[in-house]
Protein backbone atom coordinates (compact mmCIF):
# COMPACT_ATOMS: atom_id res chain seq x y z
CA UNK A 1 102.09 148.30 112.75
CA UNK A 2 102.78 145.66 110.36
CA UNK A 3 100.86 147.05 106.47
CA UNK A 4 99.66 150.39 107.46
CA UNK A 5 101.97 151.49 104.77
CA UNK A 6 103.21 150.39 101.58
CA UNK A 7 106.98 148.72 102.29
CA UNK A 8 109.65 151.10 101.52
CA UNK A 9 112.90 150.30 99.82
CA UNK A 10 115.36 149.05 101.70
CA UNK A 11 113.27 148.56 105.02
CA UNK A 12 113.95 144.87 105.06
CA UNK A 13 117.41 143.54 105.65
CA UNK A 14 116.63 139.98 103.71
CA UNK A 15 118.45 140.26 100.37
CA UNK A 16 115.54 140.52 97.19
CA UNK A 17 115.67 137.27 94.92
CA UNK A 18 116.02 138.61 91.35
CA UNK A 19 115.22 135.74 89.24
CA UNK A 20 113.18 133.26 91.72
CA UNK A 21 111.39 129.92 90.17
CA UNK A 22 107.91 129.13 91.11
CA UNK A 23 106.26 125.46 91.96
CA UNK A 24 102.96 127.29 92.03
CA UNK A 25 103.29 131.14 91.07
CA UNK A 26 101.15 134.25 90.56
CA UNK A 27 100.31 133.37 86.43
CA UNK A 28 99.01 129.69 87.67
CA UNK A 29 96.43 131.36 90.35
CA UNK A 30 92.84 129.63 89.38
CA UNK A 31 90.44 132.91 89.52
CA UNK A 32 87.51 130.64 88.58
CA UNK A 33 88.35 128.94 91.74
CA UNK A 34 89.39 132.37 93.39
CA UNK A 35 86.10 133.85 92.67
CA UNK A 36 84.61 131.65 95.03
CA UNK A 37 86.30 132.86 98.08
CA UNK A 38 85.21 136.67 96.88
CA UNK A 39 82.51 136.44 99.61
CA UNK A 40 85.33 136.79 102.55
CA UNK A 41 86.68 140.38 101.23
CA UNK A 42 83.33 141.88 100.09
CA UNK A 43 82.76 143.80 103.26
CA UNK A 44 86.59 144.69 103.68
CA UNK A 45 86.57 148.33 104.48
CA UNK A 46 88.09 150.91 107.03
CA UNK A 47 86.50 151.55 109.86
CA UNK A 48 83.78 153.81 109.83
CA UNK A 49 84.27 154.46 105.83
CA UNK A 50 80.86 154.12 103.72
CA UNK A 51 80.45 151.13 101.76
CA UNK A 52 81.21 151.39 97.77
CA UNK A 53 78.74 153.48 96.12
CA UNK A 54 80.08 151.31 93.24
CA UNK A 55 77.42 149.08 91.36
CA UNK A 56 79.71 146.96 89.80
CA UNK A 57 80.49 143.54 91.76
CA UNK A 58 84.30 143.67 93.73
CA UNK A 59 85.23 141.43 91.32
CA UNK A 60 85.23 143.90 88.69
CA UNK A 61 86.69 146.68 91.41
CA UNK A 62 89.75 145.20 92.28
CA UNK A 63 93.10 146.62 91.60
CA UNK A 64 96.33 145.07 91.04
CA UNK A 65 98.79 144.56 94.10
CA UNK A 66 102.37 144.31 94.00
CA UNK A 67 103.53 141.93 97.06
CA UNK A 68 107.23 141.80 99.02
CA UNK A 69 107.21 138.78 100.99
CA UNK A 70 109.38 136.67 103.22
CA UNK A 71 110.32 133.34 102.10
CA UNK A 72 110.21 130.34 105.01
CA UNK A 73 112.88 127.42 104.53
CA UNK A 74 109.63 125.67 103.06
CA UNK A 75 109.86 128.05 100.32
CA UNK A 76 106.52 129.08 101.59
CA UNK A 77 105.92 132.92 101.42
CA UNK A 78 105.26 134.70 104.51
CA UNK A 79 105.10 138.59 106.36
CA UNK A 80 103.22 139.76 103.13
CA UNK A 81 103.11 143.47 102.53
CA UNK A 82 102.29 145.81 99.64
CA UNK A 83 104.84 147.16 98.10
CA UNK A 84 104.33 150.98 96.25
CA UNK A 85 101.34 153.06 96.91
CA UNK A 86 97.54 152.27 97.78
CA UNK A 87 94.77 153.95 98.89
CA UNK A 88 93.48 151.90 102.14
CA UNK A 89 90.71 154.78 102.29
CA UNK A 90 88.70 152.78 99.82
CA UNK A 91 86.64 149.49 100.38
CA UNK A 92 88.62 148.03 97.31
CA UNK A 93 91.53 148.75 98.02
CA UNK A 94 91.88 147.20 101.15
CA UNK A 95 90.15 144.07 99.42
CA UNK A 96 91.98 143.90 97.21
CA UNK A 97 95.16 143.81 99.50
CA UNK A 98 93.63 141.37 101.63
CA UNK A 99 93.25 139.00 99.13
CA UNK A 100 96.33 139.39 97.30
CA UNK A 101 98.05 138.30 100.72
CA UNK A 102 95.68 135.51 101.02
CA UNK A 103 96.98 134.23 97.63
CA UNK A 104 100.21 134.94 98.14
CA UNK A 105 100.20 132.07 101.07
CA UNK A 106 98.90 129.54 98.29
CA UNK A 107 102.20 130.03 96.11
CA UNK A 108 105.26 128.17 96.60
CA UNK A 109 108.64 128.52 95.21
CA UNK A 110 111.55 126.44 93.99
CA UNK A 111 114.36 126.20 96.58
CA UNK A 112 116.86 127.81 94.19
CA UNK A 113 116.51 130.56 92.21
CA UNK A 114 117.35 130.61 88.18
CA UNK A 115 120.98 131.24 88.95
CA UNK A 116 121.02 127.88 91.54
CA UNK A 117 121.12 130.09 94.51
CA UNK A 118 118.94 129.37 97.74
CA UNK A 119 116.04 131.23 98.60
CA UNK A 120 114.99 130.97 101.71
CA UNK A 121 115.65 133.60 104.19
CA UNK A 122 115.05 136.17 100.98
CA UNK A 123 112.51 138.04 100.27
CA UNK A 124 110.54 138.26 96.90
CA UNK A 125 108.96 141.06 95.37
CA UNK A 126 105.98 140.48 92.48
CA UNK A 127 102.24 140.47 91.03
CA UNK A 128 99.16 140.18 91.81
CA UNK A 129 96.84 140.84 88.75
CA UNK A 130 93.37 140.38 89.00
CA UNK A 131 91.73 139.72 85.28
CA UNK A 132 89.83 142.06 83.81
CA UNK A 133 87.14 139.72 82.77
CA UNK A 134 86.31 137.57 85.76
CA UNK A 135 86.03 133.32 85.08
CA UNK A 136 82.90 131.77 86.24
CA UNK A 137 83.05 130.09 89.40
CA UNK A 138 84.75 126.59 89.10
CA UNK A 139 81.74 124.90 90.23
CA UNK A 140 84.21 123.56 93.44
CA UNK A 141 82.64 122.84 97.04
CA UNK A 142 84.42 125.16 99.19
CA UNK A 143 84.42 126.08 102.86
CA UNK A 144 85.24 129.09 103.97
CA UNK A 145 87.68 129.47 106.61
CA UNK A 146 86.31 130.30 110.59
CA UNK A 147 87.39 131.75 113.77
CA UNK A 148 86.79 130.37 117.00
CA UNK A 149 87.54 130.92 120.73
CA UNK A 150 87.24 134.48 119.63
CA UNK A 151 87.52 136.57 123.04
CA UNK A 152 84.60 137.20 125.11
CA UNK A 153 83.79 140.82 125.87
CA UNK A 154 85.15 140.67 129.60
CA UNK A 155 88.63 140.23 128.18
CA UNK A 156 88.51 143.05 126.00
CA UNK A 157 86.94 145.23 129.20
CA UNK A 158 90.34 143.01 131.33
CA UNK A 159 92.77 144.24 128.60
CA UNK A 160 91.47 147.82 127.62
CA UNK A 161 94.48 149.66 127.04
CA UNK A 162 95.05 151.95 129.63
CA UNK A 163 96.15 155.13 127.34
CA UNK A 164 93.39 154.40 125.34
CA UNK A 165 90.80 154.22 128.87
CA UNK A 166 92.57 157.21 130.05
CA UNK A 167 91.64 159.25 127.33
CA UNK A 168 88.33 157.51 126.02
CA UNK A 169 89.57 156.37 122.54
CA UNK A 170 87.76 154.04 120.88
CA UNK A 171 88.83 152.02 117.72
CA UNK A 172 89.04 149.17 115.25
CA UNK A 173 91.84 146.80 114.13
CA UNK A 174 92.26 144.59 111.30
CA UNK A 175 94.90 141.02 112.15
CA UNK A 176 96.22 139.26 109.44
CA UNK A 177 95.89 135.70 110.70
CA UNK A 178 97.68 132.85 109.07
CA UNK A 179 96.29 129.04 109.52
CA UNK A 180 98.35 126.34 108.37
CA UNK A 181 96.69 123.20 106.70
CA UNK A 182 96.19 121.57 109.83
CA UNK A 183 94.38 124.08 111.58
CA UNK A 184 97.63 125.76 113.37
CA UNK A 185 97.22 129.39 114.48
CA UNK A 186 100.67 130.65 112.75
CA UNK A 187 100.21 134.22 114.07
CA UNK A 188 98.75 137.34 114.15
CA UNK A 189 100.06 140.85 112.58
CA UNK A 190 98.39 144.15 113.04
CA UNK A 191 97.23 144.89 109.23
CA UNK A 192 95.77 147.89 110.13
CA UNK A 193 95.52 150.33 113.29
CA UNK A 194 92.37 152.83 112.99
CA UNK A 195 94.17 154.91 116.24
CA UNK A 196 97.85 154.00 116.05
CA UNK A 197 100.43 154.37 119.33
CA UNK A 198 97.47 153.84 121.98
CA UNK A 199 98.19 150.04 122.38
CA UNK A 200 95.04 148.84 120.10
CA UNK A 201 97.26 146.90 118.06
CA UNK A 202 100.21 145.33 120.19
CA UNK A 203 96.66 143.93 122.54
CA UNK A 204 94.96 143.04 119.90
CA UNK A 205 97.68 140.48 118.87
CA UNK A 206 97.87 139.26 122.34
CA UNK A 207 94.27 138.69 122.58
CA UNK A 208 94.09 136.44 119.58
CA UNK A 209 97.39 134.28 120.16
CA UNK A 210 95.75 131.69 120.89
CA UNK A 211 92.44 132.03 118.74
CA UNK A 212 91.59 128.95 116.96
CA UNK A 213 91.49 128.75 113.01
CA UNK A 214 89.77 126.53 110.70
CA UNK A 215 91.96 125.99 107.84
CA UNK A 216 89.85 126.60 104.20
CA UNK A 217 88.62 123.55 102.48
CA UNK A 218 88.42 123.07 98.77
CA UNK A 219 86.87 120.20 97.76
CA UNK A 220 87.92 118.06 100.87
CA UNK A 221 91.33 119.27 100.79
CA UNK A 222 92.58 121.53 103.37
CA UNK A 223 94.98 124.77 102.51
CA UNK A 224 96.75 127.23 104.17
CA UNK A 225 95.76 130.73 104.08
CA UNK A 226 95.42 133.97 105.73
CA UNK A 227 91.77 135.26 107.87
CA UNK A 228 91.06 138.78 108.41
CA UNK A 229 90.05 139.73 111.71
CA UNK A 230 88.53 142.93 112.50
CA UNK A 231 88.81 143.94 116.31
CA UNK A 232 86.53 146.32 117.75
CA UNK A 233 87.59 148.02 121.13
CA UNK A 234 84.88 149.93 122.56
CA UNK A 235 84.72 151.65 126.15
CA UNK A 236 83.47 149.33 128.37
């Protein structure tokens, strides 16, 4: 299970960078520009929870999401996962972890930190605050990213796990999937397991190994960034 829970101290061997430099960090994030992906974590919620009895719009819901994250020798951040405690039992919470992890994969670092040490191969732990008052949107032409190739129902019937056909267990997965800027499929981690230790999660990632991913595209320019994926295994 890869963000089922909130990363514990310690539970990463990668030494913390204390004092890291950012190219592009969390302050320089352009919400007006942000608010226009908004559509892609609306409907993030558990499985089988209600939706938000909430009027207000998920912009105005979200909360605030500290990050630990791997750093790649691109100084790229990577293997994103809250750090401290949230409640994935609400619709906004889980949005608003989604999305922080989407951002985090737009944010680059210098390759030193402020005492001239490398970073990569470190971790680093910060921020992700949502304003209070939401910009308007920036007005920019932006396309969504996609799935495709997703799996056909006779592979998930091929691949059922067999503890979870022996006992008649049904239940739903979200992947983490991250898509480089030229449309590579980077990998797949189990966000979150509805029914944990039945082998939803470990099949789940083998089913969409190869999935194909349409990088985002902002104003003609494509990005990397994360897709959620939400798996549904039902009895065939």
């Amino acid at each position: 299970m890869f963000l089922d829970a909130a990363t514990p101290e310690g539970a990463r061997s990668e030494p913390l960078v204390a004092s890291p430099v950012w190219i592009h960090g969390p302050g320089d994030i352009d919400f007006a520009l942000v608010e226009s992906h908004l559509e892609v974590a609306r409907g993030a919620r558990p499985a089988g929870a209600p939706a938000s009895a909430d009027p207000r719009p998920l912009s105005e819901r979200l909360e605030n999401v500290v990050l630990e994250c791997g750093i790649t020798p691109g100084n790229r951040l990577e293997r994103c996962s809250p750090y401290g405690a949230l409640d994935f039992r609400s619709g906004s919470g889980l949005a608003s972890t989604i999305l922080a992890i989407r951002l985090a994969h737009w944010l680059q670092l210098e390759r030193t930190d402020a005492d001239g040490e490398p970073v990569a191969g470190k971790r680093v732990r910060f921020a992700i605050e949502y304003p209070e008052v939401w910009p308007e949107s920036s007005g920019s032409h932006i396309t969504p990213p996609s799935l495709r190739n997703v799996p056909s129902p006779w592979q998930f019937s091929d691949m059922y796990p067999a503890l979870a056909l022996d006992n008649n267990i049904e239940g739903d997965v979200i992947l983490l999937c991250v898509v480089s800027a030229t449309n590579v499929n980077e990998g797949c981690e189990v966000f979150l397991e509805g029914v944990s230790e039945v082998g939803f999660g470990e099949t789940s990632q083998q089913l969409y190994r190869n999935l194909l991913i349409s990088a985002p595209v902002v104003d003609g320019q494509p990005h990397r960034d994360v897709v959620a994926a939400t798996v549904r295994w039902r009895l065939p």
